[in-house]
Protein backbone atom coordinates (compact mmCIF):
# COMPACT_ATOMS: atom_id res chain seq x y z
CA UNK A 1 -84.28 193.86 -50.79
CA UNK A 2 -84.01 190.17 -50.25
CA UNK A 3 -86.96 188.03 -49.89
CA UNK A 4 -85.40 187.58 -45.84
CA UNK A 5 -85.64 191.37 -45.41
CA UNK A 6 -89.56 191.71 -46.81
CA UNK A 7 -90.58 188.74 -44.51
CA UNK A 8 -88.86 190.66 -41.20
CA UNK A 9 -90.15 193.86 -42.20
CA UNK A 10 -94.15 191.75 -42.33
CA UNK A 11 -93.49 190.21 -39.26
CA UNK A 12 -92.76 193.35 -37.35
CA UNK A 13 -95.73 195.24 -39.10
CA UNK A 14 -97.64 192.10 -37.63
CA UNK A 15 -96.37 192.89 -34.16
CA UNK A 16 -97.14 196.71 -34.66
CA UNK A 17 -100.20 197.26 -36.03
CA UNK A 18 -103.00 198.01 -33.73
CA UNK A 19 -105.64 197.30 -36.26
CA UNK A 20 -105.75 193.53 -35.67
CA UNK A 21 -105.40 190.79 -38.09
CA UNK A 22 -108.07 191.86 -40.17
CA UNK A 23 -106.20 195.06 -40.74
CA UNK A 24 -103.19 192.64 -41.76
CA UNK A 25 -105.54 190.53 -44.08
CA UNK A 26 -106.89 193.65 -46.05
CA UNK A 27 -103.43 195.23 -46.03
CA UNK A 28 -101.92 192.40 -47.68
CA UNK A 29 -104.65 191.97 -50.40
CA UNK A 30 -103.87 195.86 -51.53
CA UNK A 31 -100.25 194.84 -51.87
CA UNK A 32 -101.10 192.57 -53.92
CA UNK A 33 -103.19 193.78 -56.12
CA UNK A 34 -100.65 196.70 -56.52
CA UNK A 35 -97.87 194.29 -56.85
CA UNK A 36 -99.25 191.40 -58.63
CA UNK A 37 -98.08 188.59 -57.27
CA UNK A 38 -97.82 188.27 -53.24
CA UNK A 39 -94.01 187.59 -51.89
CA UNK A 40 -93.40 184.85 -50.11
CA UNK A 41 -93.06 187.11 -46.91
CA UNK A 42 -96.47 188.29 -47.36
CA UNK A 43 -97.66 184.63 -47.18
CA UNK A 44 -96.12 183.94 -44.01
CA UNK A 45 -97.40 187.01 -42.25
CA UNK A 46 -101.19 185.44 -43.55
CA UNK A 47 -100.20 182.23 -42.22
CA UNK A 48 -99.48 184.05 -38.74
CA UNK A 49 -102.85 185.83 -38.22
CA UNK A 50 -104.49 181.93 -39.44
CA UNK A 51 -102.29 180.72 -36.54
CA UNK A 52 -103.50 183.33 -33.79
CA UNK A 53 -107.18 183.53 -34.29
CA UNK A 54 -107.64 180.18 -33.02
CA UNK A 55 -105.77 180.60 -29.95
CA UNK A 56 -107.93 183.65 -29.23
CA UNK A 57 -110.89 181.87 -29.54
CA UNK A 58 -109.88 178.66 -27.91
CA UNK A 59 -108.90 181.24 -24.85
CA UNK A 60 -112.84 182.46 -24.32
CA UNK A 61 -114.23 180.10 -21.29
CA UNK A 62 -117.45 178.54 -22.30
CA UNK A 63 -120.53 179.90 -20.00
CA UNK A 64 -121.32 177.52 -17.44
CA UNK A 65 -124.70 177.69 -14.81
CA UNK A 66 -124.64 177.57 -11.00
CA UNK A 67 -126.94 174.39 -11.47
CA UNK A 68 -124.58 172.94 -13.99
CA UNK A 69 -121.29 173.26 -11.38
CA UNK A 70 -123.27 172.48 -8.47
CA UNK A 71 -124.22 169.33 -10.41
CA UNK A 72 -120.92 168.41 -11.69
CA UNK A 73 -119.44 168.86 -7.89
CA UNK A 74 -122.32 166.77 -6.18
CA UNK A 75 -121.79 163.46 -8.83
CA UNK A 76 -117.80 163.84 -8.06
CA UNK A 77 -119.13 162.82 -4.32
CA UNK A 78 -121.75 160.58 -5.38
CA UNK A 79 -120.63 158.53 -7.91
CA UNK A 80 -117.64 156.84 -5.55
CA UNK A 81 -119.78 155.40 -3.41
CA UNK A 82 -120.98 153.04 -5.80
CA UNK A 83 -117.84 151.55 -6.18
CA UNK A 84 -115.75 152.01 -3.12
CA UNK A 85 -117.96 150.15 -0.67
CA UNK A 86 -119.41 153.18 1.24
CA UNK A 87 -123.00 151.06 -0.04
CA UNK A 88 -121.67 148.43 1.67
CA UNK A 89 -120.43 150.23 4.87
CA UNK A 90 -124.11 152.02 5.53
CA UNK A 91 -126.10 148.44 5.12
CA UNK A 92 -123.36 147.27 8.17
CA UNK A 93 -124.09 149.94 9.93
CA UNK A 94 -128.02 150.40 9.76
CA UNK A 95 -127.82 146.14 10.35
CA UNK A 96 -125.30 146.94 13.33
CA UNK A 97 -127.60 149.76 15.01
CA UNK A 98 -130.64 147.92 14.80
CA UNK A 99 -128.85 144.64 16.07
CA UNK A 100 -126.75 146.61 18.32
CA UNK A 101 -129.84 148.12 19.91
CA UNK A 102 -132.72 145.79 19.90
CA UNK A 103 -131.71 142.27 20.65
CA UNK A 104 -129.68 143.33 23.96
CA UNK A 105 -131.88 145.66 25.32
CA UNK A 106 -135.53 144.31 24.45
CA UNK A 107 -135.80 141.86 27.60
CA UNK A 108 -134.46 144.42 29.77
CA UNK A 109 -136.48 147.80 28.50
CA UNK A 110 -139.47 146.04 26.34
CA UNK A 111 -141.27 145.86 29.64
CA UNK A 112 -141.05 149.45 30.53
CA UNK A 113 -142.45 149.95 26.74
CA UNK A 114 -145.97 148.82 27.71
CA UNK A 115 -148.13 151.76 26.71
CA UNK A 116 -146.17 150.90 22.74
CA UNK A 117 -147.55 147.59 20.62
CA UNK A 118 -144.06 145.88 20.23
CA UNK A 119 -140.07 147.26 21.71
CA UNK A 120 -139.43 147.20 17.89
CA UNK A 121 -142.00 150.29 17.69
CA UNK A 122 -140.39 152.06 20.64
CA UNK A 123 -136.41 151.99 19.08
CA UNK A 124 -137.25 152.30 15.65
CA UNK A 125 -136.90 156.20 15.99
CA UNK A 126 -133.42 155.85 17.64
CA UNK A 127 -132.34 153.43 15.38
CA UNK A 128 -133.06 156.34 11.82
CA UNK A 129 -131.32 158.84 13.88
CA UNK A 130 -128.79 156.69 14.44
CA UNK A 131 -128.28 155.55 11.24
CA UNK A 132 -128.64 159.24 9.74
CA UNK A 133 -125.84 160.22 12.21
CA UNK A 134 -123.63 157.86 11.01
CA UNK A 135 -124.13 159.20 7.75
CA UNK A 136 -123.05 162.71 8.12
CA UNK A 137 -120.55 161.19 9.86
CA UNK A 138 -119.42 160.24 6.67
CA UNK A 139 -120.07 164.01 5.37
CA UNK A 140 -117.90 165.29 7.85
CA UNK A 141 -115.40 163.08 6.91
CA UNK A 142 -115.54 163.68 3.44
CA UNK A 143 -115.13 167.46 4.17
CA UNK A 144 -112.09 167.28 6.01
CA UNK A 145 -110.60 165.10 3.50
CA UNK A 146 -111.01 168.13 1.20
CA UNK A 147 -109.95 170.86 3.08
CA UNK A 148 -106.56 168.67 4.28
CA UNK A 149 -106.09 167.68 0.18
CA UNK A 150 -106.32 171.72 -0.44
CA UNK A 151 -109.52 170.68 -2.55
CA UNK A 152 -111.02 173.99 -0.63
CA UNK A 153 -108.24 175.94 -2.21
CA UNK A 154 -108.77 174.92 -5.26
CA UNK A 155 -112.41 175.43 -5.72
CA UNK A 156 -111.30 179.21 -4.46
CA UNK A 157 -109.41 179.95 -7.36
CA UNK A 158 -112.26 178.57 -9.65
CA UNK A 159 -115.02 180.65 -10.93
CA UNK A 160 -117.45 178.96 -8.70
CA UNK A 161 -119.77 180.56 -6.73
CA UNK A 162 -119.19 180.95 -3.20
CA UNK A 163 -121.61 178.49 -1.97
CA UNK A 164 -121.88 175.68 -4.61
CA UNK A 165 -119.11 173.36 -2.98
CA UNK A 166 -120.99 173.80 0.00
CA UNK A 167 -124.13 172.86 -1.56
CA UNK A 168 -122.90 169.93 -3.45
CA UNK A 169 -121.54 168.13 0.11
CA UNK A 170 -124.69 168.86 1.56
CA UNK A 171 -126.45 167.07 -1.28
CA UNK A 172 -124.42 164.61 -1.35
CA UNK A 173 -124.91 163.72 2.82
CA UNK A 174 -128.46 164.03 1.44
CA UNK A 175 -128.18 161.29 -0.62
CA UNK A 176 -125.98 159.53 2.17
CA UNK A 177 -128.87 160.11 4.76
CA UNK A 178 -131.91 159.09 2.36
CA UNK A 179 -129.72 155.14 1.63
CA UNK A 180 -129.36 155.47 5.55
CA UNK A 181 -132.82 155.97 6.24
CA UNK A 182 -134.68 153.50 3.69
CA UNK A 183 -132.26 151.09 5.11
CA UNK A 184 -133.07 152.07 8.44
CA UNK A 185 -136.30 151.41 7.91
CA UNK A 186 -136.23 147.58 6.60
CA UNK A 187 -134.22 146.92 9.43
CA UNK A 188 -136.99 148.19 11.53
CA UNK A 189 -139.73 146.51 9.35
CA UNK A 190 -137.56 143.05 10.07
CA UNK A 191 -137.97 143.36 13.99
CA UNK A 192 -141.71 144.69 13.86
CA UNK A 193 -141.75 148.21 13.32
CA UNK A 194 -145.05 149.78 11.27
CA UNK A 195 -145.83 152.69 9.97
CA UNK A 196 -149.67 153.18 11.32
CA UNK A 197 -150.35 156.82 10.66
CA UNK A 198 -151.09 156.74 6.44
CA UNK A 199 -148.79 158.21 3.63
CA UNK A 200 -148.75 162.03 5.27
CA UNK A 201 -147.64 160.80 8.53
CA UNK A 202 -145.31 158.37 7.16
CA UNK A 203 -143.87 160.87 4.93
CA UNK A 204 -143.49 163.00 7.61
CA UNK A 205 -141.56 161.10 9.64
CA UNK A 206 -139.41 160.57 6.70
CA UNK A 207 -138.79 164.27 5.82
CA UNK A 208 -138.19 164.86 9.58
CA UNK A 209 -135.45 162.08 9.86
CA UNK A 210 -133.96 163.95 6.16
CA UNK A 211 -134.37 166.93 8.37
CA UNK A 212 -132.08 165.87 10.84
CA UNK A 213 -130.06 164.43 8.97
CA UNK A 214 -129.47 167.36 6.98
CA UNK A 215 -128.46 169.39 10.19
CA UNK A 216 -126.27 166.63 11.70
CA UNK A 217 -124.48 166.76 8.52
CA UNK A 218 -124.03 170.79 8.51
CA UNK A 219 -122.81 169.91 11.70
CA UNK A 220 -120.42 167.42 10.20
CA UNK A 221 -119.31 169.32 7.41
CA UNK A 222 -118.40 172.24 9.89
CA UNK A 223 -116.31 170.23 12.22
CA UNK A 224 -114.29 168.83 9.20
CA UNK A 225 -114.13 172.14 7.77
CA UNK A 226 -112.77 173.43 10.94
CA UNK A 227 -110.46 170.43 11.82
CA UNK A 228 -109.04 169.70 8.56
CA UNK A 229 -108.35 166.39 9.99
CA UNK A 230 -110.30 163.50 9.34
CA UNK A 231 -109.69 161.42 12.05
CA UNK A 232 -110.45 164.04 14.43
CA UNK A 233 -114.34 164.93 12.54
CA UNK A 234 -115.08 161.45 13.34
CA UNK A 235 -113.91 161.18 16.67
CA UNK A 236 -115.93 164.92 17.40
CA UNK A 237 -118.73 163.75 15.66
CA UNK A 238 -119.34 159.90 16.84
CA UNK A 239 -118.97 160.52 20.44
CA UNK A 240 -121.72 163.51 21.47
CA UNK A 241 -124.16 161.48 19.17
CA UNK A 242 -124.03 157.85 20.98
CA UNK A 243 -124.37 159.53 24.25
CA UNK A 244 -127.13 161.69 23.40
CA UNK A 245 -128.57 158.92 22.04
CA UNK A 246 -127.83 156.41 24.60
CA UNK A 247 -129.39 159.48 27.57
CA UNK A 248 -132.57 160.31 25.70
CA UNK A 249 -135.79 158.85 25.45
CA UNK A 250 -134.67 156.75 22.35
CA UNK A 251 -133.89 153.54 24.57
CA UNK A 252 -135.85 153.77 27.85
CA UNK A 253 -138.56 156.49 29.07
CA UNK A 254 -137.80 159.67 30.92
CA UNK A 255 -139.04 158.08 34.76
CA UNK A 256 -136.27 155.29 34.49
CA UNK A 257 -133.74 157.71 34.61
CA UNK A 258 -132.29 159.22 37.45
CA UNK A 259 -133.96 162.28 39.15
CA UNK A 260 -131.28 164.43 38.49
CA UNK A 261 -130.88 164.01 34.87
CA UNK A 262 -134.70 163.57 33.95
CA UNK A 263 -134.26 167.24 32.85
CA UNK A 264 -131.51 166.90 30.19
CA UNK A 265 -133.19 163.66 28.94
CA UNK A 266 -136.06 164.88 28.73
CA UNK A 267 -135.50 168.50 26.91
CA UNK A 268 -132.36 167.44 24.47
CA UNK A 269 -132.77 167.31 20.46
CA UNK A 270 -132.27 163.69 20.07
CA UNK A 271 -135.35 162.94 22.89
CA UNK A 272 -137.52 165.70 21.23
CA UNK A 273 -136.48 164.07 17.87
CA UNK A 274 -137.37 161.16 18.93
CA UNK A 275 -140.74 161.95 20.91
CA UNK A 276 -142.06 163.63 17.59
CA UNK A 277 -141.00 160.46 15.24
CA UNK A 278 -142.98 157.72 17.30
CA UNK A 279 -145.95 160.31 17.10
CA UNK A 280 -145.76 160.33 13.12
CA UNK A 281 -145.04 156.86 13.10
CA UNK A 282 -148.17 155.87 15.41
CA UNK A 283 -149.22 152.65 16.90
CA UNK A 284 -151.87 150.48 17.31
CA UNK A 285 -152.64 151.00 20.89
CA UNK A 286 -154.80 152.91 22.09
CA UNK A 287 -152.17 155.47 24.45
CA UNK A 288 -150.28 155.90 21.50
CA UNK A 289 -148.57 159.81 20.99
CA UNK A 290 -151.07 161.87 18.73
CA UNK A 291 -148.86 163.63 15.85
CA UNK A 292 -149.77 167.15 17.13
CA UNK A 293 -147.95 170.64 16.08
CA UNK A 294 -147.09 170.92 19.77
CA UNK A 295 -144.99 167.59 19.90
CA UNK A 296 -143.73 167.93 16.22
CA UNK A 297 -142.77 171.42 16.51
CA UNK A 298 -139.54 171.27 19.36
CA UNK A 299 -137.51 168.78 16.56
CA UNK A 300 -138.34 170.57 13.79
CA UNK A 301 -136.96 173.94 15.98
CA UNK A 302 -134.24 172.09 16.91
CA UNK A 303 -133.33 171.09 13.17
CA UNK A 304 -133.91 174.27 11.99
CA UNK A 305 -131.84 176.00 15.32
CA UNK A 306 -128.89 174.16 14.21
CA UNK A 307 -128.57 175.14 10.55
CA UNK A 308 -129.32 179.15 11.67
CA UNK A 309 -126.97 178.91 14.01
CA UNK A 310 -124.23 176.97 12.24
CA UNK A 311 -124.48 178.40 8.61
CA UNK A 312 -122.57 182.06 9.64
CA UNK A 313 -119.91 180.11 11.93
CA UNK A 314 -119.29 177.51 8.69
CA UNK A 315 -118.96 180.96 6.05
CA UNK A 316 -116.79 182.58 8.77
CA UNK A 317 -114.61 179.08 9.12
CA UNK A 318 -114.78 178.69 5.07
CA UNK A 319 -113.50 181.89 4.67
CA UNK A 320 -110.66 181.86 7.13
CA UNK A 321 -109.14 178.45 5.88
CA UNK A 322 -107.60 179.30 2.15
């Protein structure tokens, strides 16, 4: 037999044996020890098995956490906006809102604002909500650009768990609404807005405005989930929320309104939303709004509403749009 013929008749024990390439190892030794020296065929079915067992174990996936993906996913949407000018785009707009807002309409609705120490202390709550809207304006877009890129698709065929993209946008319009709100909040402080109530009231009217920011951008990341189409999230999105905001308590109170929409102003999320944030924020006057469960409770139900209602429609849509 030629030295061709024992090196075809290794490789095909190789290929046949069951016993794996320890079997082939141990097999090989007893030949030579019988035979004396190894062929050269024998050598080539050791180099082989070398060759394979580091395939195998390059092929085993390394274990990953649900906090570890839902980390990586939440910096891939975080880390761009530090250098692609989204920054930039939420100081214009929080600048733009409070400009937008105060200087035009302060002569004009300061005086209906009596019972409040300054206009600046009346719109300051309009101007956060504002400015957190516009945020998850930005989560809806973001969402949409995913789902149109097949992003959605791919995360699908991932071993991800269902909800962690979900949870890394939402972080992420976290983050979004938090930059939106401190810089909300500046703007306010540059016009004559105070916080009067102490740390628990001023932290509570900052975890309320995260609170609706985080529904608004449920809401957002619905729509674009829905849409696929980018354009049309922000065009959905910007509308509803500048004339809510523009027919709720936010800009003038309820009795300058018309008779027959004192209702709707009066009883619609942004108003109660904003009736609850001039109570944590206080005043110095005397008739200022008391932060009391009873007037804090209708925007935190409202927050809350949203997300209850919105998470099953958003798994249904999710789940529909492979």
């Amino acid at each position: 037999m030629t030295r061709f013929d024992e090196w075809s008749a290794a490789a095909m024990q190789l290929e046949v044996w069951d016993d794996g390439p320890v079997a082939v190892r141990e097999r090989g030794d007893e030949a030579a020890a019988s035979g004396g020296e190894r062929s050269n065929g024998a050598v080539a079915v050791q180099d082989r098995v070398a060759l394979r067992e580091p395939t195998a174990a390059a092929s085993i996936r390394p274990d990953t956490s649900s906090v570890q993906q839902w980390w990586v996913l939440t910096s891939r949407a975080i880390v761009p906006t530090l250098r692609n000018g989204e920054l930039i785009t939420q100081v214009a707009a929080s600048v733009m809102f409070t400009v937008g807002f105060y200087i035009p309409l302060k002569q004009f609705m300061g005086v209906y604002a009596r019972d409040m120490s300054s206009y600046a202390q009346y719109l300051m709550p309009l101007i956060a909500l504002q400015a957190v809207s516009f945020a998850a304006i930005s989560g809806g877009f973001r969402s949409a650009t995913d789902a149109v890129a097949g992003i959605n698709r791919r995360f699908r065929s991932m071993p991800l768990a269902r909800l962690i993209p979900l949870a890394s946008r939402m972080s992420a319009s976290i983050y979004r609404c938090a930059i939106a709100l401190g810089l909300s909040v500046i703007c306010g402080c540059v016009i004559g807005f105070r916080f009067y109530g102490g740390p628990v009231y001023t932290a509570g009217f900052c975890l309320l405005v995260l609170l609706v920011g985080a529904a608004l951008s449920f809401l957002g990341d619905f729509v674009g989930t829905a849409s696929r189409n980018p354009d049309a999230t922000t065009h959905l999105m910007m509308l509803p929320q500048l004339v809510f905001g523009l027919l709720s308590v936010g800009v003038q109170p309820v009795q300058r309104f018309p008779t027959w929409i004192q209702g709707f102003v009066r009883d619609q999320p942004i108003s109660q939303f904003v009736f609850a944030l001039r109570a944590l924020a206080e005043d110095s006057t005397a008739t200022a709004a008391v932060p009391t469960w009873s007037v804090i409770a209708p925007a935190v139900a409202w927050s809350i509403g949203m997300i209850v209602v919105l998470a099953p429609l958003h798994l249904l849509v999710s789940s529909r749009r492979v």
